[in-house]
PDB file of N, CA and C in Angstrom:
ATOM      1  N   UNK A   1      25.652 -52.819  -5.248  1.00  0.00           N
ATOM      2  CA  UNK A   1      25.480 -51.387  -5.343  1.00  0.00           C
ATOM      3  C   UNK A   1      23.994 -51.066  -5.243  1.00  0.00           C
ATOM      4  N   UNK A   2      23.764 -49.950  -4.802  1.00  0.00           N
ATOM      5  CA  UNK A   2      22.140 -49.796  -4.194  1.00  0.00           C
ATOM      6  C   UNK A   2      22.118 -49.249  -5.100  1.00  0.00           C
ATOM      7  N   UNK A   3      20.633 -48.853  -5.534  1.00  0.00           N
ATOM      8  CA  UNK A   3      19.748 -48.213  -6.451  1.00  0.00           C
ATOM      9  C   UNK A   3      19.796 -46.681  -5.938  1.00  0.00           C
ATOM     10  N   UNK A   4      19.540 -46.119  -4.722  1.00  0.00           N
ATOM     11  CA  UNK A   4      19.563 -45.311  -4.093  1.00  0.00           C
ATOM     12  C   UNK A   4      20.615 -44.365  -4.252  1.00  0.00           C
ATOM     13  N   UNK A   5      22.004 -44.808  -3.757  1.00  0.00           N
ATOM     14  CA  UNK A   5      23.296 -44.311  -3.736  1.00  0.00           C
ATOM     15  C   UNK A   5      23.181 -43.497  -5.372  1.00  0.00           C
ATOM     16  N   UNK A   6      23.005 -44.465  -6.266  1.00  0.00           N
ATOM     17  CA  UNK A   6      22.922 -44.153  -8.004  1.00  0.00           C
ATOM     18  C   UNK A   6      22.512 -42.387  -7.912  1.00  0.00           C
ATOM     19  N   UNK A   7      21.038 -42.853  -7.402  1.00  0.00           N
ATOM     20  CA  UNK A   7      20.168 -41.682  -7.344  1.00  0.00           C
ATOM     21  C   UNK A   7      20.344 -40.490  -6.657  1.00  0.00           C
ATOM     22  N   UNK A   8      20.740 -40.689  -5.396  1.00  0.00           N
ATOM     23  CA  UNK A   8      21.693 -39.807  -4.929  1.00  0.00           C
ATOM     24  C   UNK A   8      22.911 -38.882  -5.238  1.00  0.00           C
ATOM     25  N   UNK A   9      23.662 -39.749  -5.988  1.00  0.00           N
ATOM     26  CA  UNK A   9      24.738 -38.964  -6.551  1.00  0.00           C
ATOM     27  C   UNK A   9      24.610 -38.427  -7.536  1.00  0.00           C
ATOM     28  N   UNK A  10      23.306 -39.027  -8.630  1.00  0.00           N
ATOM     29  CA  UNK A  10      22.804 -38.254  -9.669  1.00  0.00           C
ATOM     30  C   UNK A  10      22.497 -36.651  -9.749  1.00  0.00           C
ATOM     31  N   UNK A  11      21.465 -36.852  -8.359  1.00  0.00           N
ATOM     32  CA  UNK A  11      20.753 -35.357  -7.566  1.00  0.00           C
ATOM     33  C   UNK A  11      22.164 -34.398  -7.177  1.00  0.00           C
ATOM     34  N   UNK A  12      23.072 -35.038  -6.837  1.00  0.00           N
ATOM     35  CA  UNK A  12      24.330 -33.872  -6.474  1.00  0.00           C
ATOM     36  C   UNK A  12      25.005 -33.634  -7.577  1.00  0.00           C
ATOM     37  N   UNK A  13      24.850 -34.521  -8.658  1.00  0.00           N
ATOM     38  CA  UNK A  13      25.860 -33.812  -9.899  1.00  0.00           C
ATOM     39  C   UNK A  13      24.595 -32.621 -10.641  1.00  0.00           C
ATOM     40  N   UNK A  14      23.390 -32.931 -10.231  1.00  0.00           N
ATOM     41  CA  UNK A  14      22.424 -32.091 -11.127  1.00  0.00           C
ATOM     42  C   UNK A  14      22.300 -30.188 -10.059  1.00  0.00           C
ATOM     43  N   UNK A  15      22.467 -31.192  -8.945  1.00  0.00           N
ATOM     44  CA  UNK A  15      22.827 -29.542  -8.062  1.00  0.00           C
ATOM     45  C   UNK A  15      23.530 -28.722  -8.398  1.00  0.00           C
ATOM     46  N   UNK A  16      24.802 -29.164  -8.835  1.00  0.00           N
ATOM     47  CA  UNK A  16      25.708 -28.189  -8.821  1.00  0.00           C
ATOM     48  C   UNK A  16      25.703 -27.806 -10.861  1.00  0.00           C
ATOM     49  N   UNK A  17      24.776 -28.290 -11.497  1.00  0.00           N
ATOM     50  CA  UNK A  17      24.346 -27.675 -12.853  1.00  0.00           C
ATOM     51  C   UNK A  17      24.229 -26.274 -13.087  1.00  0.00           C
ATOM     52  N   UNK A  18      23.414 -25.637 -12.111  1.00  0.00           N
ATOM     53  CA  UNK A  18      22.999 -24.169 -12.588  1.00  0.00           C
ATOM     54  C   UNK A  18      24.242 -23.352 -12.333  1.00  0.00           C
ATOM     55  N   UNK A  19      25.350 -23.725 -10.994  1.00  0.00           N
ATOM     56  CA  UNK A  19      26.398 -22.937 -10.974  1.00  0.00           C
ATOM     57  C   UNK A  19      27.502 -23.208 -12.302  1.00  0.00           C
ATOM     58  N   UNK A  20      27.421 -24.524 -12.702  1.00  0.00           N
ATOM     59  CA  UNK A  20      28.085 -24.501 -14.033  1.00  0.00           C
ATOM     60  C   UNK A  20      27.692 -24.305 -15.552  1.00  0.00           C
ATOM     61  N   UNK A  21      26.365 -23.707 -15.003  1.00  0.00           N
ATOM     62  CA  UNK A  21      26.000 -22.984 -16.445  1.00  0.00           C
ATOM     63  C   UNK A  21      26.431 -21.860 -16.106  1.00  0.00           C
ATOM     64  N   UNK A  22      26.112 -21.205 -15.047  1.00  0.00           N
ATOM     65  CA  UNK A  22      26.237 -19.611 -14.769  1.00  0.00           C
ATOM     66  C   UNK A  22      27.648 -19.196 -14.976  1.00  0.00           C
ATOM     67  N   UNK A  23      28.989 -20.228 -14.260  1.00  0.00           N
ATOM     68  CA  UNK A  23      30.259 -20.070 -15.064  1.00  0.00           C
ATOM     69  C   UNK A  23      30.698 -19.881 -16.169  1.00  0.00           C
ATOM     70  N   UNK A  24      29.593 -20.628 -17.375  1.00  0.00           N
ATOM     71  CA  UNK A  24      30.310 -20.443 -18.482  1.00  0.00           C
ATOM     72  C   UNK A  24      28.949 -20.221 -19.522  1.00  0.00           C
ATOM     73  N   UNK A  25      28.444 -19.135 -18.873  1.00  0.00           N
ATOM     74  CA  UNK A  25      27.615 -17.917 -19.883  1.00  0.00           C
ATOM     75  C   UNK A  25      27.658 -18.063 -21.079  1.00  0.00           C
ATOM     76  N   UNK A  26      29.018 -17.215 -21.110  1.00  0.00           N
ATOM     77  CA  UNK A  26      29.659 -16.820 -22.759  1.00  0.00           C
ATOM     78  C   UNK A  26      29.525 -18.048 -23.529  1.00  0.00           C
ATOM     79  N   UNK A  27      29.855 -19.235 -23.379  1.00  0.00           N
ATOM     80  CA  UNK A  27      30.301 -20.470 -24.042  1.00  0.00           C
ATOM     81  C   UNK A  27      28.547 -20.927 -24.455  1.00  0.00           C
ATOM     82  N   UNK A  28      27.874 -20.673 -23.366  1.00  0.00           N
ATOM     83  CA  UNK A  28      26.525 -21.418 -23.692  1.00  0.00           C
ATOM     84  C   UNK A  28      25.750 -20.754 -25.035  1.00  0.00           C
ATOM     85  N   UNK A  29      25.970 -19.387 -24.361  1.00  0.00           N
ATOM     86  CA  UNK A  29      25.167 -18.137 -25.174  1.00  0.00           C
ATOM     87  C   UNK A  29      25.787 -18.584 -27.258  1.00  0.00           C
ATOM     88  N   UNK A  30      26.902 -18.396 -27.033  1.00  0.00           N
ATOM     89  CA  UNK A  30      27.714 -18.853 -28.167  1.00  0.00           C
ATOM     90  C   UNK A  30      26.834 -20.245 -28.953  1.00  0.00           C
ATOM     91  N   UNK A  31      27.130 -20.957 -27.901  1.00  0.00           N
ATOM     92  CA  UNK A  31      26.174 -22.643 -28.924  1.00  0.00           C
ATOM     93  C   UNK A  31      24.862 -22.402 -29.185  1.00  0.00           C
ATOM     94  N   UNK A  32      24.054 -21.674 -28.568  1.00  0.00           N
ATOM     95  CA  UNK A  32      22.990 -21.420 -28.605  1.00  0.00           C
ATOM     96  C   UNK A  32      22.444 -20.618 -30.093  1.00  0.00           C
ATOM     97  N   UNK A  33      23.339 -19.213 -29.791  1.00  0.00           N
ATOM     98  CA  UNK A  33      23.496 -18.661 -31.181  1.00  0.00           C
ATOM     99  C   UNK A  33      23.781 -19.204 -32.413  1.00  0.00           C
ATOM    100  N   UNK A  34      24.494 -19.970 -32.380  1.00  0.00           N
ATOM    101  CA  UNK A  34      25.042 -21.109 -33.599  1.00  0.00           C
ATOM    102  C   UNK A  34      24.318 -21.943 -33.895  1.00  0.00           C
ATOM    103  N   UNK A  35      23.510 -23.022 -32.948  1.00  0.00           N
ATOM    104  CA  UNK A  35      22.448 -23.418 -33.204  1.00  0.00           C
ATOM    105  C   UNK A  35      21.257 -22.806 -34.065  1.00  0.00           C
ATOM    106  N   UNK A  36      20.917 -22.110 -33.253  1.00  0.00           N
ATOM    107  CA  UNK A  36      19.908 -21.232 -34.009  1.00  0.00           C
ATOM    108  C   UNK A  36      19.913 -20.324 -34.970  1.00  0.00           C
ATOM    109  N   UNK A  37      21.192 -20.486 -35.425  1.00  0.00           N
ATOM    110  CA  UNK A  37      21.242 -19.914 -36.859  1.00  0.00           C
ATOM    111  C   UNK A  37      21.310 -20.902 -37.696  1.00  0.00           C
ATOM    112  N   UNK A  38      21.985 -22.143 -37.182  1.00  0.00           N
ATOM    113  CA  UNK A  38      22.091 -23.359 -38.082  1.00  0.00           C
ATOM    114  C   UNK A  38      21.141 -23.878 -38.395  1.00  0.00           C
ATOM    115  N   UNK A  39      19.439 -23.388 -37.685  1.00  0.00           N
ATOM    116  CA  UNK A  39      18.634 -24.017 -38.031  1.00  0.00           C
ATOM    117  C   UNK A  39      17.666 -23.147 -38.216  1.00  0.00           C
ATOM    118  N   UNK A  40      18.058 -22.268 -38.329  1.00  0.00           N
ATOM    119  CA  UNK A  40      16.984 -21.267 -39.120  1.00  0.00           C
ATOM    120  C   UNK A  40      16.581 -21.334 -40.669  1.00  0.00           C
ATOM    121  N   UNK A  41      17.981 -21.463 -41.164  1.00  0.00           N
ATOM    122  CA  UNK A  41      17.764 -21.449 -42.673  1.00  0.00           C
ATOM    123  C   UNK A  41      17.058 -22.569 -43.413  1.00  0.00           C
ATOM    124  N   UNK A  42      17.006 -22.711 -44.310  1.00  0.00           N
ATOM    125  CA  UNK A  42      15.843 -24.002 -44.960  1.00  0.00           C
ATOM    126  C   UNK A  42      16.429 -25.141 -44.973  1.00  0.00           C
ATOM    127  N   UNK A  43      17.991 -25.383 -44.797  1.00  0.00           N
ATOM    128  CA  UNK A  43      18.214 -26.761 -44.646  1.00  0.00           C
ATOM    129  C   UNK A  43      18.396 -27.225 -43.706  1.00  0.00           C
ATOM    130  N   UNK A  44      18.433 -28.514 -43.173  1.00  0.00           N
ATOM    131  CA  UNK A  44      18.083 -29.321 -42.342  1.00  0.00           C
ATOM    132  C   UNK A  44      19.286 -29.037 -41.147  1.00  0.00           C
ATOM    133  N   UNK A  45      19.208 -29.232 -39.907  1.00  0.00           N
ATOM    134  CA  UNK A  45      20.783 -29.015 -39.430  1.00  0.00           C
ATOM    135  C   UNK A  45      21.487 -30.051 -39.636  1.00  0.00           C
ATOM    136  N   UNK A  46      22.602 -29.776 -39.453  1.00  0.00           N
ATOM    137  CA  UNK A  46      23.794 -30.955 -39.662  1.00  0.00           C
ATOM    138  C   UNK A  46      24.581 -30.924 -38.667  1.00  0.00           C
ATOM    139  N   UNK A  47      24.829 -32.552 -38.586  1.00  0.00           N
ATOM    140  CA  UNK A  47      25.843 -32.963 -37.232  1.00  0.00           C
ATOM    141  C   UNK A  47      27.036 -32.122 -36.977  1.00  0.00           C
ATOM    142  N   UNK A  48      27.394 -31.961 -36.714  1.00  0.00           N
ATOM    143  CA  UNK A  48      28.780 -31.207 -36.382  1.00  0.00           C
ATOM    144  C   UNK A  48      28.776 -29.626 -36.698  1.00  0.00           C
ATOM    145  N   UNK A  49      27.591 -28.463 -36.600  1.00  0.00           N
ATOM    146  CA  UNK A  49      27.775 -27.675 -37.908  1.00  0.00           C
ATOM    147  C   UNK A  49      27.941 -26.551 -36.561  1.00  0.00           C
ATOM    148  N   UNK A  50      28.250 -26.716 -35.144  1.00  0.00           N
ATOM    149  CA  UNK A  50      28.258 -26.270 -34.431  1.00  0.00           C
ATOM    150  C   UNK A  50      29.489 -26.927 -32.590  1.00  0.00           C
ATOM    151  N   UNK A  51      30.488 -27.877 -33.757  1.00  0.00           N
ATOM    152  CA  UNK A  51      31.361 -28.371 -32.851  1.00  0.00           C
ATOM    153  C   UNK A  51      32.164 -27.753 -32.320  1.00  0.00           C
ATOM    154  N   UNK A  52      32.455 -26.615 -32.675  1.00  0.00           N
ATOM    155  CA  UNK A  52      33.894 -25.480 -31.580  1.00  0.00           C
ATOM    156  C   UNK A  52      33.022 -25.087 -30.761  1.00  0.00           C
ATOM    157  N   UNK A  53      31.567 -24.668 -31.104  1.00  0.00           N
ATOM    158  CA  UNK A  53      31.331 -24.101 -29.995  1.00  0.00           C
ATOM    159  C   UNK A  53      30.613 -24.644 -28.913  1.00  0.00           C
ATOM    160  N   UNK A  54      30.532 -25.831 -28.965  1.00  0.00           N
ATOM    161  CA  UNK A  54      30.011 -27.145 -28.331  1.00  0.00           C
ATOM    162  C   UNK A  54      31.282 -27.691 -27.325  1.00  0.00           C
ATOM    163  N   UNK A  55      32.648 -28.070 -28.175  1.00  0.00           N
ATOM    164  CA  UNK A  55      33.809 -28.193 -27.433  1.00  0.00           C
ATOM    165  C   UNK A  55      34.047 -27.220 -26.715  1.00  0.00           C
ATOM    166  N   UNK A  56      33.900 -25.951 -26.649  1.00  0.00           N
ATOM    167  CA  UNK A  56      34.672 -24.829 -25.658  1.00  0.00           C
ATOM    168  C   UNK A  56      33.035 -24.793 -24.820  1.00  0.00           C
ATOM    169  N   UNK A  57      31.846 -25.401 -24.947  1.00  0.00           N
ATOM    170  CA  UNK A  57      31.136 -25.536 -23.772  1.00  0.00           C
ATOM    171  C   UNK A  57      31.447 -26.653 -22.645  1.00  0.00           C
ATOM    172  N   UNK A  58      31.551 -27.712 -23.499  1.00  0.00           N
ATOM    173  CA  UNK A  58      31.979 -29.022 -22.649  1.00  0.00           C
ATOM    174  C   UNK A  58      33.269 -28.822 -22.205  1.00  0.00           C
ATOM    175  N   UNK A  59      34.274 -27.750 -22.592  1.00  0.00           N
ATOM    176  CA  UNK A  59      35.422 -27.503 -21.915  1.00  0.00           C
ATOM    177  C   UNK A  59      34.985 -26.782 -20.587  1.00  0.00           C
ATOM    178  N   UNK A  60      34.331 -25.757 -20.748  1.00  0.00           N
ATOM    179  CA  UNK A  60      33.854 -24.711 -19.815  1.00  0.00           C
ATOM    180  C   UNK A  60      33.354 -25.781 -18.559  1.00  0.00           C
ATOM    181  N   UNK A  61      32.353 -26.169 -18.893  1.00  0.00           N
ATOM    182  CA  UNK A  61      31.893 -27.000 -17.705  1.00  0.00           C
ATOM    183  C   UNK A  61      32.895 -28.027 -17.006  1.00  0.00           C
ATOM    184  N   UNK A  62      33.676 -29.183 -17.700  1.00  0.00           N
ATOM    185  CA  UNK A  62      34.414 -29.385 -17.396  1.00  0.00           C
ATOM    186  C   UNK A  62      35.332 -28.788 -16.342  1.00  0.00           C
ATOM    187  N   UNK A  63      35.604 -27.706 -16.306  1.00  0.00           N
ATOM    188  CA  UNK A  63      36.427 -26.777 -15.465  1.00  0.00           C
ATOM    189  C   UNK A  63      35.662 -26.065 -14.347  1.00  0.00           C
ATOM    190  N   UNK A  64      34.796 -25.887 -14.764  1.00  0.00           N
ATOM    191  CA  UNK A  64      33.084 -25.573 -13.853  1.00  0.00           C
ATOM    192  C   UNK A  64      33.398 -26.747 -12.833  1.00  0.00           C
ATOM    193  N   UNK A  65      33.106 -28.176 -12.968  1.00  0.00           N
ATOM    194  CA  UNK A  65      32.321 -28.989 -12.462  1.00  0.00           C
ATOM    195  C   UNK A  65      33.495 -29.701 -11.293  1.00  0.00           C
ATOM    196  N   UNK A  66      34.844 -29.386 -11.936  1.00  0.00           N
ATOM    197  CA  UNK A  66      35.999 -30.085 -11.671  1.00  0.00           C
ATOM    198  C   UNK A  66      36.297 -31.437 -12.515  1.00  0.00           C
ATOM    199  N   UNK A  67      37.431 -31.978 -11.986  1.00  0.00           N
ATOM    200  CA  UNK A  67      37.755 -33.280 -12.736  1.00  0.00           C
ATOM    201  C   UNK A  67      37.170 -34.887 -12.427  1.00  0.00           C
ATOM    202  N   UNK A  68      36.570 -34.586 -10.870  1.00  0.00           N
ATOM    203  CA  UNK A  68      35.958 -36.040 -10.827  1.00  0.00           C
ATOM    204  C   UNK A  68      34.260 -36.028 -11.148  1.00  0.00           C
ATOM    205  N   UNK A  69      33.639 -34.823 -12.026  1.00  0.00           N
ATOM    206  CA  UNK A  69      32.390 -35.191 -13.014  1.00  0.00           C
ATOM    207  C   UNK A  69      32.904 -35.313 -14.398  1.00  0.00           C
ATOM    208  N   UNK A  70      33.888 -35.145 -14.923  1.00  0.00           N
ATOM    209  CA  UNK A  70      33.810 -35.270 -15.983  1.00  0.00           C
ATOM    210  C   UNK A  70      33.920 -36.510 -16.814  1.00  0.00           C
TER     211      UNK A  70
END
């Protein structure tokens, strides 16, 4: 397997990134918000303190990207 090919197919799954953010807006905007409330306050963040809205992003894209990136 070439080094190249790797790299190549890397660059086409990263192409088609911005159209699968732009699909799923709502979902990003959502983790984002959650995040940043989770870490606003004085305690530290915590693993999981933002997993639904993390799963319905990685769902979103998923469906964005089709089934043979995921």
């Amino acid at each position: 397997m070439s080094g190249r090919g790797v790299w190549l197919r890397a660059r086409a799954r990263l192409r088609r990134f911005p159209a699968a953010l732009a699909a799923c807006g709502d979902q990003a905007a959502a983790y984002g918000r959650c995040v940043a409330a989770a870490a606003a306050g004085p305690a530290e963040l915590r693993r999981d303190a933002c997993l639904e809205e993390f799963r319905a992003l990685r769902e979103c894209f998923a469906r964005a990207v089709g089934p043979r990136l995921c």
